[in-house]
PDB file of N, CA and C in Angstrom:
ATOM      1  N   UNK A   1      59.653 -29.628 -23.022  1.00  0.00           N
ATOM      2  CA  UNK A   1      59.634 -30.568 -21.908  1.00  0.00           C
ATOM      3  C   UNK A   1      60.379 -31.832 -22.328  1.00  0.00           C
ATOM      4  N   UNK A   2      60.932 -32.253 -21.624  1.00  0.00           N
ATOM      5  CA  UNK A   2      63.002 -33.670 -21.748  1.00  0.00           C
ATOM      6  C   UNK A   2      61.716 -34.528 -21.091  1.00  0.00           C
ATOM      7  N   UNK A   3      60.358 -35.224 -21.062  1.00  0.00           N
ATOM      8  CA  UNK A   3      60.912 -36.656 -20.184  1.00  0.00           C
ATOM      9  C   UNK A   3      61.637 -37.151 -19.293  1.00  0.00           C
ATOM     10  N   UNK A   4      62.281 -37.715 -20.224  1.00  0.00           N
ATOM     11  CA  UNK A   4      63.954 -38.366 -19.527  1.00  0.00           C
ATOM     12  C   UNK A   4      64.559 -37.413 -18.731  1.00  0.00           C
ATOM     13  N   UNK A   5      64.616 -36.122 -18.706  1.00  0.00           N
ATOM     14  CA  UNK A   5      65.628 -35.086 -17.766  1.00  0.00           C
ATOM     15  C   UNK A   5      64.077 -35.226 -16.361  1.00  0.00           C
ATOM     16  N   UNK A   6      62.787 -35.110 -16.682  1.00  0.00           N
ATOM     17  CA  UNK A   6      61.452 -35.156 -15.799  1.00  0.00           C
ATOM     18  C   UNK A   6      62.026 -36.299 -14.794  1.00  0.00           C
ATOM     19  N   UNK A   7      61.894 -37.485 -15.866  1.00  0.00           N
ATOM     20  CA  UNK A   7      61.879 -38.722 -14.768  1.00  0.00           C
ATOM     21  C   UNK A   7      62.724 -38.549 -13.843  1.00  0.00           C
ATOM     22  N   UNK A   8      64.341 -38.330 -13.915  1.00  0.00           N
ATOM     23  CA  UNK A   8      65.192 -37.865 -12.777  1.00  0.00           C
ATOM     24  C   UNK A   8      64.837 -36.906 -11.727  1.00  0.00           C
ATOM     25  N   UNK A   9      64.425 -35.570 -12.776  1.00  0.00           N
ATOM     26  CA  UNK A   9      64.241 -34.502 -11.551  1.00  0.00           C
ATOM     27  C   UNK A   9      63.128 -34.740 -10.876  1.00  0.00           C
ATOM     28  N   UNK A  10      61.955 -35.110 -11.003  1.00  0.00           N
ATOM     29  CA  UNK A  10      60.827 -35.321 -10.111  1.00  0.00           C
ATOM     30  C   UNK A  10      61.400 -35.871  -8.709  1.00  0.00           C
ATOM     31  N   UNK A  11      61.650 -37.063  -8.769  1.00  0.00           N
ATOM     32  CA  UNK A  11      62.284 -37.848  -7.794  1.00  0.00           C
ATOM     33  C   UNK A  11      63.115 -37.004  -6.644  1.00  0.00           C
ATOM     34  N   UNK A  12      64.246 -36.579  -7.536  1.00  0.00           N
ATOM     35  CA  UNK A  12      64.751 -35.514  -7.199  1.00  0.00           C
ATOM     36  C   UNK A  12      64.334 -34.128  -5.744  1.00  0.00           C
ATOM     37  N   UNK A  13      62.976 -34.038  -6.625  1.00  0.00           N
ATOM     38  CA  UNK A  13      62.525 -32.758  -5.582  1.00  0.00           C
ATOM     39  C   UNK A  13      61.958 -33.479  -4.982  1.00  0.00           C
ATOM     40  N   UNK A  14      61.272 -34.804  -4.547  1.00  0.00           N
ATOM     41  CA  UNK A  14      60.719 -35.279  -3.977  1.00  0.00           C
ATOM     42  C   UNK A  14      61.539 -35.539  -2.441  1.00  0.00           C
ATOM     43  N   UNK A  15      63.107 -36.163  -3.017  1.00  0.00           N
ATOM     44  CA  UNK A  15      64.196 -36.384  -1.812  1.00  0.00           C
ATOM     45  C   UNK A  15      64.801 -35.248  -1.038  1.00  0.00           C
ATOM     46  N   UNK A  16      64.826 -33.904  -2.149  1.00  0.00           N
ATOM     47  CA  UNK A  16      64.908 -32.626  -0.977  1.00  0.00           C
ATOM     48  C   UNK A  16      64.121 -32.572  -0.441  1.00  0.00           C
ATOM     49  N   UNK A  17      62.490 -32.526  -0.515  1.00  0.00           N
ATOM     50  CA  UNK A  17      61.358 -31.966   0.245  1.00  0.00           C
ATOM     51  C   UNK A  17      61.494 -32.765   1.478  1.00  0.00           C
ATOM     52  N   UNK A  18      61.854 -34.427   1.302  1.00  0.00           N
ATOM     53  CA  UNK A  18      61.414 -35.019   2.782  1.00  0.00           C
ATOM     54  C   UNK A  18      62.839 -34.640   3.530  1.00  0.00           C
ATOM     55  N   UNK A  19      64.431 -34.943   2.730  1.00  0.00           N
ATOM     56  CA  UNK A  19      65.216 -34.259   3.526  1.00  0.00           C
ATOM     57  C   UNK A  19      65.137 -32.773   4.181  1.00  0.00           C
ATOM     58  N   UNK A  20      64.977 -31.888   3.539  1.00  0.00           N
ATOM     59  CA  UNK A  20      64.308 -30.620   3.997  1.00  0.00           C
ATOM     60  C   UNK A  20      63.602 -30.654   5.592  1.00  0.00           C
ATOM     61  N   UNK A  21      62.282 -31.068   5.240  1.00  0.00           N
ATOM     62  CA  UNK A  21      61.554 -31.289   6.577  1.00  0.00           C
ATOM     63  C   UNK A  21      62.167 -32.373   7.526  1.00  0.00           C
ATOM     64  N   UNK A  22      62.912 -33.437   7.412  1.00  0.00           N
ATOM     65  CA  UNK A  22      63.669 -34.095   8.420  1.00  0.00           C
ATOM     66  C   UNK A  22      64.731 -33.088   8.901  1.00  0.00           C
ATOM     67  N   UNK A  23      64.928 -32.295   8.090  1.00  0.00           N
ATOM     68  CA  UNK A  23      66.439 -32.245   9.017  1.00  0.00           C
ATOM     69  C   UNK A  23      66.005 -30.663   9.878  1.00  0.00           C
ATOM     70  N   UNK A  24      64.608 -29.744   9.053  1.00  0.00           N
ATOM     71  CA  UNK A  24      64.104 -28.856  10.114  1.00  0.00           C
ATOM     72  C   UNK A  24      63.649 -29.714  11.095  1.00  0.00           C
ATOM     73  N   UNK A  25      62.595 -30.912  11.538  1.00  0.00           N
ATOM     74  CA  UNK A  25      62.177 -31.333  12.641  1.00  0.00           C
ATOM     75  C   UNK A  25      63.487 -31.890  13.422  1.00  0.00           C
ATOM     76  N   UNK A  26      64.725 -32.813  12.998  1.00  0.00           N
ATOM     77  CA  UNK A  26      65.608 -33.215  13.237  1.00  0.00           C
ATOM     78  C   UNK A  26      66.176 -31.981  14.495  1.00  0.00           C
ATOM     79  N   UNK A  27      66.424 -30.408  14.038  1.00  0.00           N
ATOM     80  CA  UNK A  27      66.608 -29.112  14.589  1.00  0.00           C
ATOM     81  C   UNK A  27      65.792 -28.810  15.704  1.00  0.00           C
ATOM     82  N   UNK A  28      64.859 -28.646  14.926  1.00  0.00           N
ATOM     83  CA  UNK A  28      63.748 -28.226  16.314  1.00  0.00           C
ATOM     84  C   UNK A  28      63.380 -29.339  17.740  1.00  0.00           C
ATOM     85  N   UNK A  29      64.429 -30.877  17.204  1.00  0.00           N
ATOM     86  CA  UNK A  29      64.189 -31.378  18.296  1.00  0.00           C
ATOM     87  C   UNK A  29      65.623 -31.552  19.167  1.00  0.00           C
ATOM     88  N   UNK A  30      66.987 -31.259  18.541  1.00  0.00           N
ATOM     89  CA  UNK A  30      67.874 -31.416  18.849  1.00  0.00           C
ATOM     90  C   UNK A  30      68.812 -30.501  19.082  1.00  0.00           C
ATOM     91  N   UNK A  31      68.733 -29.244  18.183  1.00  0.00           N
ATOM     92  CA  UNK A  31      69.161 -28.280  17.830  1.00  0.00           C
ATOM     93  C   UNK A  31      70.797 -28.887  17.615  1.00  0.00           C
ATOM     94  N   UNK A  32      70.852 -29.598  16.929  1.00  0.00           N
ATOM     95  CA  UNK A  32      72.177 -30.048  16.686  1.00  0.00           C
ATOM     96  C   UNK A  32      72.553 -28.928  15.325  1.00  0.00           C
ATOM     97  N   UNK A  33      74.032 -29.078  14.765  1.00  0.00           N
ATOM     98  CA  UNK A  33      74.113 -28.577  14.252  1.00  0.00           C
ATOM     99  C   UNK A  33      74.275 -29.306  12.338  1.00  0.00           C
ATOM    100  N   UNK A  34      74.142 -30.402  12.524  1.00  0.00           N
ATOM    101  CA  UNK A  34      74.322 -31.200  11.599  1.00  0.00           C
ATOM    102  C   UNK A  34      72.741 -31.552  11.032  1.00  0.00           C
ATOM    103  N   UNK A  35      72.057 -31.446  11.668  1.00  0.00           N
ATOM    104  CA  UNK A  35      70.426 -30.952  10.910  1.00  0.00           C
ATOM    105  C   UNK A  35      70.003 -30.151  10.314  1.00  0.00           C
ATOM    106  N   UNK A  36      70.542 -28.599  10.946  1.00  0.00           N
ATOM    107  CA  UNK A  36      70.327 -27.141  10.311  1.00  0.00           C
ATOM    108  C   UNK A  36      70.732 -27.123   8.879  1.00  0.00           C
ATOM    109  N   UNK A  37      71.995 -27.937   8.625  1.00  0.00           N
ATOM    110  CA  UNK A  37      73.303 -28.216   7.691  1.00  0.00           C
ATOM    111  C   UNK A  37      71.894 -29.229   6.582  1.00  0.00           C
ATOM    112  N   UNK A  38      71.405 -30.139   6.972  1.00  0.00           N
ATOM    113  CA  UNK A  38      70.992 -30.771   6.382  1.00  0.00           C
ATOM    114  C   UNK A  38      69.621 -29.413   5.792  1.00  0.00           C
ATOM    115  N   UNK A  39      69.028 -29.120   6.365  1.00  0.00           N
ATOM    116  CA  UNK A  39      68.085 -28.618   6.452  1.00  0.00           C
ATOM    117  C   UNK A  39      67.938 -27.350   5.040  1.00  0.00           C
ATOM    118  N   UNK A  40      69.279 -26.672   5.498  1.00  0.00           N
ATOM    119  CA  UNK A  40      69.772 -25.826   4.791  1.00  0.00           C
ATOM    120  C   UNK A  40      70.111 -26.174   3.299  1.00  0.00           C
ATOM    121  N   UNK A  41      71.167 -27.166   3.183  1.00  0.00           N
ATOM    122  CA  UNK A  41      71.237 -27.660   1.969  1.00  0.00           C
ATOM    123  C   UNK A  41      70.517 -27.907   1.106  1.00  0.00           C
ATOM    124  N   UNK A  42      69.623 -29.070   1.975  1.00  0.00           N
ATOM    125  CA  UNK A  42      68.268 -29.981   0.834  1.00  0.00           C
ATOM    126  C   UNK A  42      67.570 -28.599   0.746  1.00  0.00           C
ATOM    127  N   UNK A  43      67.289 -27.780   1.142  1.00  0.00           N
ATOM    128  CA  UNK A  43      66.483 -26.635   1.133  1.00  0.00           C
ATOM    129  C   UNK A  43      67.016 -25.719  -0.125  1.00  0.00           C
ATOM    130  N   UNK A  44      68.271 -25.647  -0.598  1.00  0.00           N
ATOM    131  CA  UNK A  44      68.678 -25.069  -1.722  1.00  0.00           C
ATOM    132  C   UNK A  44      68.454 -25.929  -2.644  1.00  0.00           C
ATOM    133  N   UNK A  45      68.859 -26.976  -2.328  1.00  0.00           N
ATOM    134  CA  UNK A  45      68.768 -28.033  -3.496  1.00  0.00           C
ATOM    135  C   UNK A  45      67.499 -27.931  -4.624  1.00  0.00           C
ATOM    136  N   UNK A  46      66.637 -28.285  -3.217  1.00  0.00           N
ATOM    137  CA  UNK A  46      65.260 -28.427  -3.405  1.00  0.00           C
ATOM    138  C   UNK A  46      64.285 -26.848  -4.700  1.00  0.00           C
ATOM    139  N   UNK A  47      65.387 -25.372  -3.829  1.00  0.00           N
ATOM    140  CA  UNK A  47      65.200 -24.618  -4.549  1.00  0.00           C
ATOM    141  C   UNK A  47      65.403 -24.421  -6.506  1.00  0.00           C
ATOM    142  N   UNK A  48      66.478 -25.367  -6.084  1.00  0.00           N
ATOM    143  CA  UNK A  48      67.129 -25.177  -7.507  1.00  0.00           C
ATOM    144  C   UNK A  48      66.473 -25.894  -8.654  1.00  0.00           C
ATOM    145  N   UNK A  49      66.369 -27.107  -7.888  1.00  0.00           N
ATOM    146  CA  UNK A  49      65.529 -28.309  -8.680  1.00  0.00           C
ATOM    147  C   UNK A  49      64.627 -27.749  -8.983  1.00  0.00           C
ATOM    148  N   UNK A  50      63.970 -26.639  -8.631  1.00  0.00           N
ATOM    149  CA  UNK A  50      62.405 -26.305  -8.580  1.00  0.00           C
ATOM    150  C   UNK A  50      61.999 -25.289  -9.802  1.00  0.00           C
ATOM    151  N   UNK A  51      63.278 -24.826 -10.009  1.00  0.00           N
ATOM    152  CA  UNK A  51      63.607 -23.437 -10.885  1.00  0.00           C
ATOM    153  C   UNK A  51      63.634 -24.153 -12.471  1.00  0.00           C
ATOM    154  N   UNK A  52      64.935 -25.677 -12.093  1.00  0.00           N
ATOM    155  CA  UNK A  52      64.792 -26.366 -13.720  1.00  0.00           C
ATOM    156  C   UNK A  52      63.373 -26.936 -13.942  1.00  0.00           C
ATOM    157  N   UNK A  53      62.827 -27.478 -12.659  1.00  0.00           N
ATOM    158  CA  UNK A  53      61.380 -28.041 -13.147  1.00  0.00           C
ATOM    159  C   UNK A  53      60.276 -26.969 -13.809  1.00  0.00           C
ATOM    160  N   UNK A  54      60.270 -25.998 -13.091  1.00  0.00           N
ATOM    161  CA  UNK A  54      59.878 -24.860 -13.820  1.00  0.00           C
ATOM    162  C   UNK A  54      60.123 -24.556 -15.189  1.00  0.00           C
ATOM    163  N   UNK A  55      61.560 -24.061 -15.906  1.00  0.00           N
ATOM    164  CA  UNK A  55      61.738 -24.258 -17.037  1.00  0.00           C
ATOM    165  C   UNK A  55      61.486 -25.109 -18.228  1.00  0.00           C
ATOM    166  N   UNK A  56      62.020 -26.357 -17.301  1.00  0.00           N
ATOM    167  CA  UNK A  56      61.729 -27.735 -18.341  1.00  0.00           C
ATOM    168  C   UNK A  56      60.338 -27.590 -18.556  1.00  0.00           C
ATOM    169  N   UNK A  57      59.169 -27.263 -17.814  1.00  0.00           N
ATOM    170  CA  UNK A  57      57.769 -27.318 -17.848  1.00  0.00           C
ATOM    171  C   UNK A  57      57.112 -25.983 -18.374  1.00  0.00           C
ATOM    172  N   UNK A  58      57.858 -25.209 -18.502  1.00  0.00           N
ATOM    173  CA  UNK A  58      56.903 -23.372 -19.187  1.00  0.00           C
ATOM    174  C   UNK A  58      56.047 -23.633 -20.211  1.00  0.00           C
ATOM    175  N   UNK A  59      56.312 -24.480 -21.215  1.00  0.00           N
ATOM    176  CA  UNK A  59      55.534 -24.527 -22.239  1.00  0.00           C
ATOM    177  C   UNK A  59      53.940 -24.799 -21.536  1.00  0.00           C
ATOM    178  N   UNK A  60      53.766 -26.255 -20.567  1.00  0.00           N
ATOM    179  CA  UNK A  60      52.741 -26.314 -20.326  1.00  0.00           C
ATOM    180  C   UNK A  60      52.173 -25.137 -19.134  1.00  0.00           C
ATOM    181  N   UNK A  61      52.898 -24.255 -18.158  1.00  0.00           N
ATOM    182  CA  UNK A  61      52.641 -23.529 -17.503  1.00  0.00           C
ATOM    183  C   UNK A  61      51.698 -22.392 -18.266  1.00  0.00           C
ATOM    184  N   UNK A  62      52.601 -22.311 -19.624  1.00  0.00           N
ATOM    185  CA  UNK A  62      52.306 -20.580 -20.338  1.00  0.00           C
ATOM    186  C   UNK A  62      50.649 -20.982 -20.563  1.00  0.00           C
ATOM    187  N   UNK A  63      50.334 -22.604 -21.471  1.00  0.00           N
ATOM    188  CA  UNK A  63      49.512 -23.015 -21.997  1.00  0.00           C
ATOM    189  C   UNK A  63      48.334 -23.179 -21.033  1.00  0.00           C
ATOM    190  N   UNK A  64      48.948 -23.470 -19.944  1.00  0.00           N
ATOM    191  CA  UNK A  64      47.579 -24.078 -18.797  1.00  0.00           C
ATOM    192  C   UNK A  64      46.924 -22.799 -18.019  1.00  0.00           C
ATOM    193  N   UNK A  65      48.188 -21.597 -18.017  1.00  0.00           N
ATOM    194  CA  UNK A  65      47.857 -20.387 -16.828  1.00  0.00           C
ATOM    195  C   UNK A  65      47.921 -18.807 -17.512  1.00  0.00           C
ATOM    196  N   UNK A  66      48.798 -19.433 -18.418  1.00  0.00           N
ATOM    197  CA  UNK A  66      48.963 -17.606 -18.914  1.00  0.00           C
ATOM    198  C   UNK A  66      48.430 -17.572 -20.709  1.00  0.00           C
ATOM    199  N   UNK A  67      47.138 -18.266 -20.661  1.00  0.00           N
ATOM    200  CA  UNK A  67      46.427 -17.998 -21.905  1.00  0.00           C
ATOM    201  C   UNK A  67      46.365 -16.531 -21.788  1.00  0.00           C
ATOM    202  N   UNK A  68      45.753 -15.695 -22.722  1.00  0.00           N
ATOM    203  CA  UNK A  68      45.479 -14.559 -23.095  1.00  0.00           C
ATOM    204  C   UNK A  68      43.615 -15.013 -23.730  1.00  0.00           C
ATOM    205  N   UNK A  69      43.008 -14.075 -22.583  1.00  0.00           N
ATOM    206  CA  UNK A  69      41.203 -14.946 -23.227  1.00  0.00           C
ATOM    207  C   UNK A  69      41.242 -13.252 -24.080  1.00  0.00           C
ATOM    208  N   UNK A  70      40.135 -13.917 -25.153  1.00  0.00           N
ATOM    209  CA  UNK A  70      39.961 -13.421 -26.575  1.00  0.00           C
ATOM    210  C   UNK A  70      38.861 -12.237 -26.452  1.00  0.00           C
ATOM    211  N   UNK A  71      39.136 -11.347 -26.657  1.00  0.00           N
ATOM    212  CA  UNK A  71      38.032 -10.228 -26.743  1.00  0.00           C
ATOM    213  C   UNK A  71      36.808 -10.473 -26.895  1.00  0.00           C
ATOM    214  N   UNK A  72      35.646 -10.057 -26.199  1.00  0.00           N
ATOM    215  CA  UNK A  72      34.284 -10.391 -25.976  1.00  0.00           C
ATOM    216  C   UNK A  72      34.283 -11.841 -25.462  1.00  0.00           C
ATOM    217  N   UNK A  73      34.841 -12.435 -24.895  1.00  0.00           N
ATOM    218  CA  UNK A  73      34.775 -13.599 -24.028  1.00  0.00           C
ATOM    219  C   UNK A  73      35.226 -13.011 -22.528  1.00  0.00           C
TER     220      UNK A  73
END
């Protein structure tokens, strides 16, 4: 786990998620086509970001979720 690479990306997925949902409600109220566009994008973005946050973080994932419990426990 980078910290310093954390502090950026957090933020990060934070600005796809609300772009994301603005630019689906933006759609569903306008059906323009420059929302979908938005919608779509931050929506990959958001995917991608999500994949390094994942990585950058496995150590504590493996540690917090994928213990292995000990025989007779």
């Amino acid at each position: 786990m980078n910290p310093k690479i954390l502090k950026i990306l957090n933020p990060i997925l934070l600005l796809t998620v609300i772009f994301t949902l603005v630019g689906l409600v933006g759609y569903n109220i306008t059906e323009l086509e420059p929302w979908r566009q938005l919608h779509f994008i931050s929506g990959a973005l958001f995917f991608l970001a999500a994949i390094l946050h994942l990585i950058l973080n496995w150590g504590w994932v493996k540690a917090s979720y994928l213990k292995r419990k000990k025989a007779g426990k």
